[in-house]
Protein backbone atom coordinates (compact mmCIF):
# COMPACT_ATOMS: atom_id res chain seq x y z
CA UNK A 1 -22.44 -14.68 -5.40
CA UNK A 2 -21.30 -16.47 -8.61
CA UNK A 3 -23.06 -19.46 -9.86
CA UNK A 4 -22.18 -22.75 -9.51
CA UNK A 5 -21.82 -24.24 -13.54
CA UNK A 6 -22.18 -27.50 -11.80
CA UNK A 7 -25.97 -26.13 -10.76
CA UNK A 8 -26.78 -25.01 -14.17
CA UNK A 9 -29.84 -26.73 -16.00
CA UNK A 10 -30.95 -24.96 -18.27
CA UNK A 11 -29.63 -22.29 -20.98
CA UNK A 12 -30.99 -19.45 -19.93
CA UNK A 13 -29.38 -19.83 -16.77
CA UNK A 14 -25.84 -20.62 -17.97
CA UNK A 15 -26.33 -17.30 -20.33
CA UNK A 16 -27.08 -15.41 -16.85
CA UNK A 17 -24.08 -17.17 -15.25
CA UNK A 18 -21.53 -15.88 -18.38
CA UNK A 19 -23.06 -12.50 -18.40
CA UNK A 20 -22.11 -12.49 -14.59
CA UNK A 21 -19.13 -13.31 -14.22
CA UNK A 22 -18.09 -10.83 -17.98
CA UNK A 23 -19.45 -7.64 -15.39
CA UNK A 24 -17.05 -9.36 -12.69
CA UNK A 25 -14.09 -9.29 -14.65
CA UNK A 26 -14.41 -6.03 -16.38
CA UNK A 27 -15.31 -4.60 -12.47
CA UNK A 28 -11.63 -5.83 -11.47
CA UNK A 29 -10.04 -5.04 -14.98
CA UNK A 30 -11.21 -1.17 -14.15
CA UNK A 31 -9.45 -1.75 -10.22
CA UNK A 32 -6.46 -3.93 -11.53
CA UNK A 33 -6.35 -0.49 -14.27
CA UNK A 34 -6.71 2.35 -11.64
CA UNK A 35 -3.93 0.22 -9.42
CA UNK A 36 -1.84 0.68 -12.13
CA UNK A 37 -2.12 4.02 -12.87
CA UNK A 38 -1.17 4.91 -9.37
CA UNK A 39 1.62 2.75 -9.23
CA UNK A 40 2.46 5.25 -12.20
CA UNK A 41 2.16 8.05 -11.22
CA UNK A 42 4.28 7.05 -7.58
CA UNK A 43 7.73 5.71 -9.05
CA UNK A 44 8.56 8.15 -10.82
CA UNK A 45 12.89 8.58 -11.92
CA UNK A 46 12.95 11.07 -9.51
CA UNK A 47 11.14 8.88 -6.49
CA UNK A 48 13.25 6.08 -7.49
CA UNK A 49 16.75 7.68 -7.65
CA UNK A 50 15.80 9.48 -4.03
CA UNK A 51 14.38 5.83 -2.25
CA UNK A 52 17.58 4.50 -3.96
CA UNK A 53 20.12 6.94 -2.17
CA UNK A 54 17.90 7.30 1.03
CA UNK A 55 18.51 3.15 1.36
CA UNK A 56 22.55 3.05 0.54
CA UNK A 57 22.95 6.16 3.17
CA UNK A 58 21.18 4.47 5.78
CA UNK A 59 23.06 1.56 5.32
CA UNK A 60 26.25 3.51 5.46
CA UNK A 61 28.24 4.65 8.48
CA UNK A 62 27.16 8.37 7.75
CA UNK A 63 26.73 9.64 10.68
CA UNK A 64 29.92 9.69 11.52
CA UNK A 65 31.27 10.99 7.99
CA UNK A 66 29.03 14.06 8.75
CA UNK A 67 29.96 14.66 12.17
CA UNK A 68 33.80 14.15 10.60
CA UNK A 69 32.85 16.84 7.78
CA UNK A 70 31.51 19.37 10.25
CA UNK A 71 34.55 19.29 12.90
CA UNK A 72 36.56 20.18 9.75
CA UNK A 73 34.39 22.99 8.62
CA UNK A 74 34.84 24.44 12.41
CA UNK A 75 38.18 24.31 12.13
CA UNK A 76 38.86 26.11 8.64
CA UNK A 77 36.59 28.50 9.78
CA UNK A 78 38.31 28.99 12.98
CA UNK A 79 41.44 29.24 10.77
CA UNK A 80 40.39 32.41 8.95
């Protein structure tokens, strides 16, 4: 648990208290640095251009364009 400066008497014990809470820091600059890295490696051009077009298509009335595309495939092919 970190110490409480306002408990501090004596110098030995603020030195203790600073030495503390430098391991702290450096503990969550290492987590805040490993975050990062993964946040990285995820979005990626590719990953971003594929969440991009997976979000407009949903929001898109594309079922019915496909359904649209395939009747007219049938019927070319039924054609030949």
């Amino acid at each position: 648990m970190p110490a409480k400066y306002s408990d501090l008497r004596t110098l030995d014990g603020l030195d203790a208290a600073i030495r503390e809470n430098k391991a702290r820091l450096k503990k969550q600059a290492k987590s805040i640095e490993k975050s990062f890295a993964a946040v990285q490696r995820f979005y990626t051009p590719r990953n971003l251009l594929e969440e991009g077009a997976r979000r407009s298509l949903t929001s898109l009335p594309f079922y019915g364009s496909l359904l649209s595309g395939i009747s007219f495939l049938r019927k070319r092919l039924k054609k030949k």
